[in-house]
PDB file of N, CA and C in Angstrom:
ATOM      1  N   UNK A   1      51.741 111.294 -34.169  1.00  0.00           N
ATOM      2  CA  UNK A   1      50.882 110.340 -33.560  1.00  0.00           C
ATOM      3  C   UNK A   1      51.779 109.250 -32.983  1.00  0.00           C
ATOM      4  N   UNK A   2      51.372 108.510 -31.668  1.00  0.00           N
ATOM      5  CA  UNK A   2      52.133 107.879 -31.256  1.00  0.00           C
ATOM      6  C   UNK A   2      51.365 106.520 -30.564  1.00  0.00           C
ATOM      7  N   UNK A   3      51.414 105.440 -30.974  1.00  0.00           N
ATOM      8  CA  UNK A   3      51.143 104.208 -31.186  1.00  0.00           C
ATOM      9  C   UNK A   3      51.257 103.589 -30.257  1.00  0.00           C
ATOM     10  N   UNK A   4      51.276 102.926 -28.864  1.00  0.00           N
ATOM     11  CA  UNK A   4      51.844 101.288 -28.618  1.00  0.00           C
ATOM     12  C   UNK A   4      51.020 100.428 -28.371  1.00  0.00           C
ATOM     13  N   UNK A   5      51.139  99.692 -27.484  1.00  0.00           N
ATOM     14  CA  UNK A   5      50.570  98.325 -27.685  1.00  0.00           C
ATOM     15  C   UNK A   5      49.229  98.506 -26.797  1.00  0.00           C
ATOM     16  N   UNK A   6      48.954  99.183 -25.938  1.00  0.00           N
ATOM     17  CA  UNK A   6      47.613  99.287 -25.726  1.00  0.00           C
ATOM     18  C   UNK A   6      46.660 100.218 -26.464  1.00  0.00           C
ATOM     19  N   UNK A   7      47.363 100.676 -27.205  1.00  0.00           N
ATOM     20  CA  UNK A   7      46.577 101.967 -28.115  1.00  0.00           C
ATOM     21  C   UNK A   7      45.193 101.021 -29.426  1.00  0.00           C
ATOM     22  N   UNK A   8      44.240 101.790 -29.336  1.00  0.00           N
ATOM     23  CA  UNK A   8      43.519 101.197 -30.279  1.00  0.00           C
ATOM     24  C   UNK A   8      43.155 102.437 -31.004  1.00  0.00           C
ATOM     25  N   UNK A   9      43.591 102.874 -32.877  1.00  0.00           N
ATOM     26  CA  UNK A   9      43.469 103.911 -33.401  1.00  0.00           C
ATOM     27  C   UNK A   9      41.898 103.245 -34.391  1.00  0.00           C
ATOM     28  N   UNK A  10      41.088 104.206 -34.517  1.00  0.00           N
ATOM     29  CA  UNK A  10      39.601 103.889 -35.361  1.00  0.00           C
ATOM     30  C   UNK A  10      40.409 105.322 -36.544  1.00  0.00           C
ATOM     31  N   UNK A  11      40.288 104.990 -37.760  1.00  0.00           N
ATOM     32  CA  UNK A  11      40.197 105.416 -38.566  1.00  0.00           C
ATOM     33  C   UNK A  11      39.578 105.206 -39.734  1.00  0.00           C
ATOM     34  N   UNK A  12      38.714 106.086 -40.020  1.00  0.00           N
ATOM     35  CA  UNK A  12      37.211 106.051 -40.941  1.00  0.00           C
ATOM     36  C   UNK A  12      37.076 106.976 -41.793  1.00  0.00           C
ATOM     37  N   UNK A  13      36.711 106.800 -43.146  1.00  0.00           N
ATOM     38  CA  UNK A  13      36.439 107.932 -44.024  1.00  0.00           C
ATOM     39  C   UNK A  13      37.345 108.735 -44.544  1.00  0.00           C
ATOM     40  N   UNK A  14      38.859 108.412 -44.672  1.00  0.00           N
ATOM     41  CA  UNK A  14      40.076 109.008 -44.811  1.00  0.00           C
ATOM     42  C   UNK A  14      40.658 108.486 -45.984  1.00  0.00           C
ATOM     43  N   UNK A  15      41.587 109.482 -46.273  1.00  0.00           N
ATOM     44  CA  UNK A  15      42.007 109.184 -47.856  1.00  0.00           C
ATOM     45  C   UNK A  15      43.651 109.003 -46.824  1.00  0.00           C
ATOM     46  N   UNK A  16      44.444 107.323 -47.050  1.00  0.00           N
ATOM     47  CA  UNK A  16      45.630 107.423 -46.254  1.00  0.00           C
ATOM     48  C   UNK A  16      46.496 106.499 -47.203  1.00  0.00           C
ATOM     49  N   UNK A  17      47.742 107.397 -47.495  1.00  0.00           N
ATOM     50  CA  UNK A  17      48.929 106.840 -48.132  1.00  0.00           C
ATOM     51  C   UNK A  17      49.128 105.141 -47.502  1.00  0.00           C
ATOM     52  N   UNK A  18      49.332 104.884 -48.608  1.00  0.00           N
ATOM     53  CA  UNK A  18      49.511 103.005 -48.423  1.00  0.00           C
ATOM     54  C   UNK A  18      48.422 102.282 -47.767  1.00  0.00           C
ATOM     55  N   UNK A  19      47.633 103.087 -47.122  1.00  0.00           N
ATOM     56  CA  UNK A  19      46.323 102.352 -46.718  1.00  0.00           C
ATOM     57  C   UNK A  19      46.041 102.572 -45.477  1.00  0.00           C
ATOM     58  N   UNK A  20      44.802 101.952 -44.957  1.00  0.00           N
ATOM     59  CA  UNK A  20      44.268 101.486 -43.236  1.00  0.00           C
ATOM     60  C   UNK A  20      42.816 101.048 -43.176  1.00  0.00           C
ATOM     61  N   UNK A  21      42.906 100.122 -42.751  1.00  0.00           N
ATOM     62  CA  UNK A  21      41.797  99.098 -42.553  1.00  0.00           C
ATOM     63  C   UNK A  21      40.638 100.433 -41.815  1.00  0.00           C
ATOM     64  N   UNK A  22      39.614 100.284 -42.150  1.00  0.00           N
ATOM     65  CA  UNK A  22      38.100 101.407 -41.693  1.00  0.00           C
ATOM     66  C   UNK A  22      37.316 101.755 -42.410  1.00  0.00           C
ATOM     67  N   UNK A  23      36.530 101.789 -42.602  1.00  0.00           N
ATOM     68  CA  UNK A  23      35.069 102.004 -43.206  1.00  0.00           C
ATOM     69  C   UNK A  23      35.305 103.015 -44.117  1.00  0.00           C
ATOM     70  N   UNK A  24      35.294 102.517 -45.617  1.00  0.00           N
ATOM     71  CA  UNK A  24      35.459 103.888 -46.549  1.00  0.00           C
ATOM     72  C   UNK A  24      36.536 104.380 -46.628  1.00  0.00           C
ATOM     73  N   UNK A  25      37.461 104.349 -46.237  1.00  0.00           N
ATOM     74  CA  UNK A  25      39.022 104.893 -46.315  1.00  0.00           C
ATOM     75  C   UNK A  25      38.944 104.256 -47.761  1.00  0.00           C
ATOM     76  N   UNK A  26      40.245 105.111 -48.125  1.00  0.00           N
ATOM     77  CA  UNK A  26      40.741 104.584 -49.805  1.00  0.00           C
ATOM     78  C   UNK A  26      42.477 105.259 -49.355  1.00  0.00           C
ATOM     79  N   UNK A  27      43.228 104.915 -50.801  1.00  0.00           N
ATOM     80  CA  UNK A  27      44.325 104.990 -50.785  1.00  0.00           C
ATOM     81  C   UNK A  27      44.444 105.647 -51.979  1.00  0.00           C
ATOM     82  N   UNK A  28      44.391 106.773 -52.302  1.00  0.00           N
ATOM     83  CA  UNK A  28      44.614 107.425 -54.091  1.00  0.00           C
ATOM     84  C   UNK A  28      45.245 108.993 -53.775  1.00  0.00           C
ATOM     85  N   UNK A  29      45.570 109.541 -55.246  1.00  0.00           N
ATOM     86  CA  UNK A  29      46.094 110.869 -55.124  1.00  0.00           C
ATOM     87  C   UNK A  29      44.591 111.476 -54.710  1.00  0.00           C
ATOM     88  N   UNK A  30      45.128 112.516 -53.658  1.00  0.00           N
ATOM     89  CA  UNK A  30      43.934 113.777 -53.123  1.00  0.00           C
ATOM     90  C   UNK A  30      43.374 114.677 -54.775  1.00  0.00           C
ATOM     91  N   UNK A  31      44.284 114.951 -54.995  1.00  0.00           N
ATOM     92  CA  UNK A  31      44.520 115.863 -56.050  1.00  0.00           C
ATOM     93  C   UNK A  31      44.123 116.888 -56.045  1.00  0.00           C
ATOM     94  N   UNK A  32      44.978 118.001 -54.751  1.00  0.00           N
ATOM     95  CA  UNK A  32      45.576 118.833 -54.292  1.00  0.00           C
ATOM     96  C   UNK A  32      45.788 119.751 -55.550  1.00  0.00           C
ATOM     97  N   UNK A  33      45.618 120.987 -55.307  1.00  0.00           N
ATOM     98  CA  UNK A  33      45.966 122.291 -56.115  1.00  0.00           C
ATOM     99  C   UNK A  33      47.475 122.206 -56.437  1.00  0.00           C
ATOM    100  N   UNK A  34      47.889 122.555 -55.309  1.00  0.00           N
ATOM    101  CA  UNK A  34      49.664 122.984 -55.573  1.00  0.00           C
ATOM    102  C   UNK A  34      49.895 122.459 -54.289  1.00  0.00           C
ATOM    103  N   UNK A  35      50.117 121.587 -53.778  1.00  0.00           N
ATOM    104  CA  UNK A  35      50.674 120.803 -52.500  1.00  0.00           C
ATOM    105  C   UNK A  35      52.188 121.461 -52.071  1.00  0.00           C
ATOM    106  N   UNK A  36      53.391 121.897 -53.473  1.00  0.00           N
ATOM    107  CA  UNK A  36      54.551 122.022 -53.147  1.00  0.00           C
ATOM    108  C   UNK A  36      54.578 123.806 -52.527  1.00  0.00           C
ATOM    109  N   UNK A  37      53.401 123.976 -52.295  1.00  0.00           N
ATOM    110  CA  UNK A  37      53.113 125.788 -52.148  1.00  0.00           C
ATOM    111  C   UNK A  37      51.958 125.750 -51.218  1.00  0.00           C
ATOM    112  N   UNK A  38      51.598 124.837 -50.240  1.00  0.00           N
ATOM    113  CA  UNK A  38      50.902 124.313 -49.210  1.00  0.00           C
ATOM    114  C   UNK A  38      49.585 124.668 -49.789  1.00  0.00           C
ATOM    115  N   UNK A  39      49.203 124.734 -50.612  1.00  0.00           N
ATOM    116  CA  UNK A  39      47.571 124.816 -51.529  1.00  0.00           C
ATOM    117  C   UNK A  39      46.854 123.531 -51.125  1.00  0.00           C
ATOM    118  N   UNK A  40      46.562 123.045 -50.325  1.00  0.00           N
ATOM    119  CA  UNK A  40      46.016 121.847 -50.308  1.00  0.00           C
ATOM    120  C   UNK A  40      44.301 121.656 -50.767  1.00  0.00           C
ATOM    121  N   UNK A  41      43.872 122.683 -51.028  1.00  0.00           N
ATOM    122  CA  UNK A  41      42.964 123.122 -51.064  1.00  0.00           C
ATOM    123  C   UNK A  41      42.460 121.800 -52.539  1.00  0.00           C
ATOM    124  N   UNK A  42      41.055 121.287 -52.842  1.00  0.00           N
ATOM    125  CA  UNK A  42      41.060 119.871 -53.848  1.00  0.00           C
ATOM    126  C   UNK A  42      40.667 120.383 -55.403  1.00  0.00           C
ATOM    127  N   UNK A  43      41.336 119.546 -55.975  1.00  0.00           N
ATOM    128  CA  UNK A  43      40.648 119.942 -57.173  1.00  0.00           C
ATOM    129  C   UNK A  43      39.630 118.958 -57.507  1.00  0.00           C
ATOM    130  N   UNK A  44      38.896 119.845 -58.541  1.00  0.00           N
ATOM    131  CA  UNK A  44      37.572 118.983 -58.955  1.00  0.00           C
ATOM    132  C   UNK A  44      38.076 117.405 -59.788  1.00  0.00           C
ATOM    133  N   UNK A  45      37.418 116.669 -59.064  1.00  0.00           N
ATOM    134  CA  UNK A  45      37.526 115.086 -59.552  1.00  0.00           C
ATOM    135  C   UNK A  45      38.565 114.416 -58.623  1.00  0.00           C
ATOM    136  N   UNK A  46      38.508 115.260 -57.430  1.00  0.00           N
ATOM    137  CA  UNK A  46      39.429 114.309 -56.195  1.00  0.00           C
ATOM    138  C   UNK A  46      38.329 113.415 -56.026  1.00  0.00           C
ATOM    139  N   UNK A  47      38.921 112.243 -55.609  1.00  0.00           N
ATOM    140  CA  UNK A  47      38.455 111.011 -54.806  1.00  0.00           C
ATOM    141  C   UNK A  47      38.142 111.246 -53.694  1.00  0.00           C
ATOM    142  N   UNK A  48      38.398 112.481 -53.213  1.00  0.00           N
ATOM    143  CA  UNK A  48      37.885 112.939 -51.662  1.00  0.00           C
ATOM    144  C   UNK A  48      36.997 114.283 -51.780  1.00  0.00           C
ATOM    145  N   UNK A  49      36.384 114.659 -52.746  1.00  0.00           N
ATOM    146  CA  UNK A  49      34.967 114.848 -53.004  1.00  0.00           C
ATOM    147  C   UNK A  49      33.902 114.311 -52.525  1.00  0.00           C
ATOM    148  N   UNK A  50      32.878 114.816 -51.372  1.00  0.00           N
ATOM    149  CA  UNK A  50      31.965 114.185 -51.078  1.00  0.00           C
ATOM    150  C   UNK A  50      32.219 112.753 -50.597  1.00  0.00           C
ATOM    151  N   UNK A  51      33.600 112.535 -50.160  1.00  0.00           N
ATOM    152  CA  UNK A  51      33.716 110.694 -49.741  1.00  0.00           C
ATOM    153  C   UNK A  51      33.309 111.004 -48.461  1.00  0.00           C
ATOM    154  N   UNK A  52      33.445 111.557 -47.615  1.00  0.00           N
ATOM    155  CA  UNK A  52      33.385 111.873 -46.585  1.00  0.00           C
ATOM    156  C   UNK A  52      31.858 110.787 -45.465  1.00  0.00           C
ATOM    157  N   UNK A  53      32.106 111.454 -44.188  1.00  0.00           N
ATOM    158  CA  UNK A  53      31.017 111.239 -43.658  1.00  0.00           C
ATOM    159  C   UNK A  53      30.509 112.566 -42.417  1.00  0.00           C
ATOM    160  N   UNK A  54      29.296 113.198 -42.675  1.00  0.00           N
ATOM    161  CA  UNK A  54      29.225 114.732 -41.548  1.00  0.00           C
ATOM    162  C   UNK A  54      28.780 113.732 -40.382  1.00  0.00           C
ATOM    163  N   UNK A  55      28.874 112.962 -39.805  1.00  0.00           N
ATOM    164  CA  UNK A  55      28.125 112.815 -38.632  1.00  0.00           C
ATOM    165  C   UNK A  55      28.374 113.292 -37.337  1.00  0.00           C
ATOM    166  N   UNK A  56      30.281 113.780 -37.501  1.00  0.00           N
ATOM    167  CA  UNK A  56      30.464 114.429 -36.682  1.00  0.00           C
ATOM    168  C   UNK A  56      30.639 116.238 -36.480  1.00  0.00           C
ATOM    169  N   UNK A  57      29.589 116.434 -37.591  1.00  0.00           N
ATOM    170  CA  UNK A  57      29.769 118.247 -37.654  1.00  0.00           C
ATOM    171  C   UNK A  57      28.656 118.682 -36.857  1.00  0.00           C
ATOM    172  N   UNK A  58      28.187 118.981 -35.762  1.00  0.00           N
ATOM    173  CA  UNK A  58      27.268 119.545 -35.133  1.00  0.00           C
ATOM    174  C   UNK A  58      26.368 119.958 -36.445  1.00  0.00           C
ATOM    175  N   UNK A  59      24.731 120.207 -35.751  1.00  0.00           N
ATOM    176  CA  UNK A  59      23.897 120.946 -36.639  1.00  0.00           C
ATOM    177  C   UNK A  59      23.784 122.186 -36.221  1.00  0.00           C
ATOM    178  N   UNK A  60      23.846 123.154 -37.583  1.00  0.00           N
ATOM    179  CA  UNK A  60      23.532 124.682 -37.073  1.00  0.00           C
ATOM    180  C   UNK A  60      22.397 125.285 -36.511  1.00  0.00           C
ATOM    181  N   UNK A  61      22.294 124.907 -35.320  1.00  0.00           N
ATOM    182  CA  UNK A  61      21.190 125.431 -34.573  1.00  0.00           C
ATOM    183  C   UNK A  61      21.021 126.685 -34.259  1.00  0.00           C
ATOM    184  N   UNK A  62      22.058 127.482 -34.297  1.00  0.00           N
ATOM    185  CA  UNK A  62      22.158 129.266 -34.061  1.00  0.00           C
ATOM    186  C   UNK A  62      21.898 129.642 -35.562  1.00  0.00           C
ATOM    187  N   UNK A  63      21.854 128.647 -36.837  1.00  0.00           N
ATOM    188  CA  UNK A  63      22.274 129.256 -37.928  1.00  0.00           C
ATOM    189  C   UNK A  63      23.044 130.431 -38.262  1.00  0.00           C
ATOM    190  N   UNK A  64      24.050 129.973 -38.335  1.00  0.00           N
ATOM    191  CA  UNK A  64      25.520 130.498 -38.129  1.00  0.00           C
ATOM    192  C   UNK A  64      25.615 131.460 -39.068  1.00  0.00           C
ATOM    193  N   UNK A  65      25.121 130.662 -40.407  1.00  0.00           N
ATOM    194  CA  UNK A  65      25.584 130.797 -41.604  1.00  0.00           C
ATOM    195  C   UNK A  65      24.371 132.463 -42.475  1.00  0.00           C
ATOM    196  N   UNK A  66      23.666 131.920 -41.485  1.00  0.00           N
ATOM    197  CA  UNK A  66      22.120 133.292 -41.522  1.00  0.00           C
ATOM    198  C   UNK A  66      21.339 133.259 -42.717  1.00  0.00           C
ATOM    199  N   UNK A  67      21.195 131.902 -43.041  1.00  0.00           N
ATOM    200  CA  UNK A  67      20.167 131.586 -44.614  1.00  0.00           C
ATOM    201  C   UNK A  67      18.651 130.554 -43.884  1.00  0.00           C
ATOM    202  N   UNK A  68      18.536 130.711 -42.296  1.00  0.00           N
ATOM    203  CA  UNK A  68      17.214 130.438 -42.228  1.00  0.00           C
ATOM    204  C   UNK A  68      16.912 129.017 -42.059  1.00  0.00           C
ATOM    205  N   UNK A  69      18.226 128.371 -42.303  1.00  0.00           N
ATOM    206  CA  UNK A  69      17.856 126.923 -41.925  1.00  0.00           C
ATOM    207  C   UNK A  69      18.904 126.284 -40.942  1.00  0.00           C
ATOM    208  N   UNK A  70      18.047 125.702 -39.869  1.00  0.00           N
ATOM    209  CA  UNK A  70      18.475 125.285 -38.384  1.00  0.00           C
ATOM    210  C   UNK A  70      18.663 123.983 -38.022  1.00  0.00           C
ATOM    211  N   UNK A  71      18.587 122.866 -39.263  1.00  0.00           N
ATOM    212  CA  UNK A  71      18.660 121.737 -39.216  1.00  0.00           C
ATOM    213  C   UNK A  71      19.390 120.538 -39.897  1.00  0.00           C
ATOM    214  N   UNK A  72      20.617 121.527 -40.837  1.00  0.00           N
ATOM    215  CA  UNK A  72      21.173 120.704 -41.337  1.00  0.00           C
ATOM    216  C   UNK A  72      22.802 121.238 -40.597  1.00  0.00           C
ATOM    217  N   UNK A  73      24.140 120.421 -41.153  1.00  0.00           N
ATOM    218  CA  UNK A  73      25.033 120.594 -40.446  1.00  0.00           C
ATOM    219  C   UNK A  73      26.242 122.034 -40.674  1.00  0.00           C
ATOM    220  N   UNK A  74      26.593 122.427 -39.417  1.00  0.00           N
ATOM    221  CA  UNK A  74      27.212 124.124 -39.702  1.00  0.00           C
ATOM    222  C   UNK A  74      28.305 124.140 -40.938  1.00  0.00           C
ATOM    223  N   UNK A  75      27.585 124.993 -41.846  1.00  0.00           N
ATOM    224  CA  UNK A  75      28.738 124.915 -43.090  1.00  0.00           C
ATOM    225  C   UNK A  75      29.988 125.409 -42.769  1.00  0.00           C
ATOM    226  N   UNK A  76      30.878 124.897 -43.866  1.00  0.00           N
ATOM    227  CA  UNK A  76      32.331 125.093 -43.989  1.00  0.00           C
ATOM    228  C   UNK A  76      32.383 125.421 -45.136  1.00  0.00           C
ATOM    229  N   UNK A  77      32.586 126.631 -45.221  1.00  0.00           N
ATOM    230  CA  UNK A  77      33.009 127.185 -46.623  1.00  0.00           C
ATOM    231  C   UNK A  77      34.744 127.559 -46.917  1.00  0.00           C
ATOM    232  N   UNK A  78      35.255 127.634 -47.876  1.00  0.00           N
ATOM    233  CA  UNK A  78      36.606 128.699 -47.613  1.00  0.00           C
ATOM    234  C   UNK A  78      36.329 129.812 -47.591  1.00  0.00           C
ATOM    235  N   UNK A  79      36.991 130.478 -46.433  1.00  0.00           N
ATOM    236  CA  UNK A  79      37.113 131.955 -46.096  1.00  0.00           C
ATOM    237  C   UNK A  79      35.907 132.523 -45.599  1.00  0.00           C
ATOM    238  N   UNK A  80      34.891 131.860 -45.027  1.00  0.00           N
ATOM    239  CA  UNK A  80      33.562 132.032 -44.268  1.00  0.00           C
ATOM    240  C   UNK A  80      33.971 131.746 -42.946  1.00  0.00           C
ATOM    241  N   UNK A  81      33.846 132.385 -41.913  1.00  0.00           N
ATOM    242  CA  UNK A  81      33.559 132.687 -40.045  1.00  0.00           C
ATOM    243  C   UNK A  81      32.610 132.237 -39.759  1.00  0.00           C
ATOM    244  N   UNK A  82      32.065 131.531 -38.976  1.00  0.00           N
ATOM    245  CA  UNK A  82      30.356 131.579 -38.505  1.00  0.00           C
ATOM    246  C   UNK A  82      30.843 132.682 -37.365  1.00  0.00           C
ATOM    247  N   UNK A  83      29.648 133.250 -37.389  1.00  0.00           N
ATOM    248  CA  UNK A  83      29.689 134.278 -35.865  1.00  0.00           C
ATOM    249  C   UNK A  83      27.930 133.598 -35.147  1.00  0.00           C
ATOM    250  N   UNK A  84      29.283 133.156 -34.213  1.00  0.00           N
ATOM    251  CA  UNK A  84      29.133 132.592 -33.146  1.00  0.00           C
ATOM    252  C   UNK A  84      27.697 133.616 -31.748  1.00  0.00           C
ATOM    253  N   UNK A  85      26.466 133.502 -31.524  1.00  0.00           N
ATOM    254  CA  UNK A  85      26.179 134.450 -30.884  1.00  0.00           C
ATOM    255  C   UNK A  85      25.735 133.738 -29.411  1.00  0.00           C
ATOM    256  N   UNK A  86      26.109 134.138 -28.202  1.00  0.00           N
ATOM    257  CA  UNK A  86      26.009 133.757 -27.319  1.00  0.00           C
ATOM    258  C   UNK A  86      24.270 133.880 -26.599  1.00  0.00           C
TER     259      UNK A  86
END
């Protein structure tokens, strides 16, 4: 990322080493599986559990996911595809 003086960065809802001023950000361990074996994947009782905010995940309107509901936002599972239908 690259910074200067006309740049204005919004950062919101993020878990960021040493900090940054934005709505809901925090500064704590993720608490990451195995980080030194790129596992980044969270363990239960991270601080970034549910901190989040979806406002920017589209809603599944194709229902992607094929359980019948068209109005909440397209899940993200691990190791789940949505198939996509044109």
């Amino acid at each position: 990322m690259y910074i200067d003086q006309s740049s204005t960065l919004v950062v919101s809802y993020s878990n960021i080493q040493d900090g940054w001023i934005g709505a809901a950000n925090i500064d704590d361990n993720p608490l990451f599986v195995d980080p030194d074996n790129d596992d980044f994947r969270l363990m239960p009782g991270s601080p970034c559990i549910d901190a989040g905010n979806k406002w920017g995940v589209p809603i599944d309107e194709n229902d992607c996911d094929e359980d019948g509901v068209f109005v909440r936002a397209v899940p993200r599972r691990s190791g789940w595809q949505p198939t996509l239908q044109r």
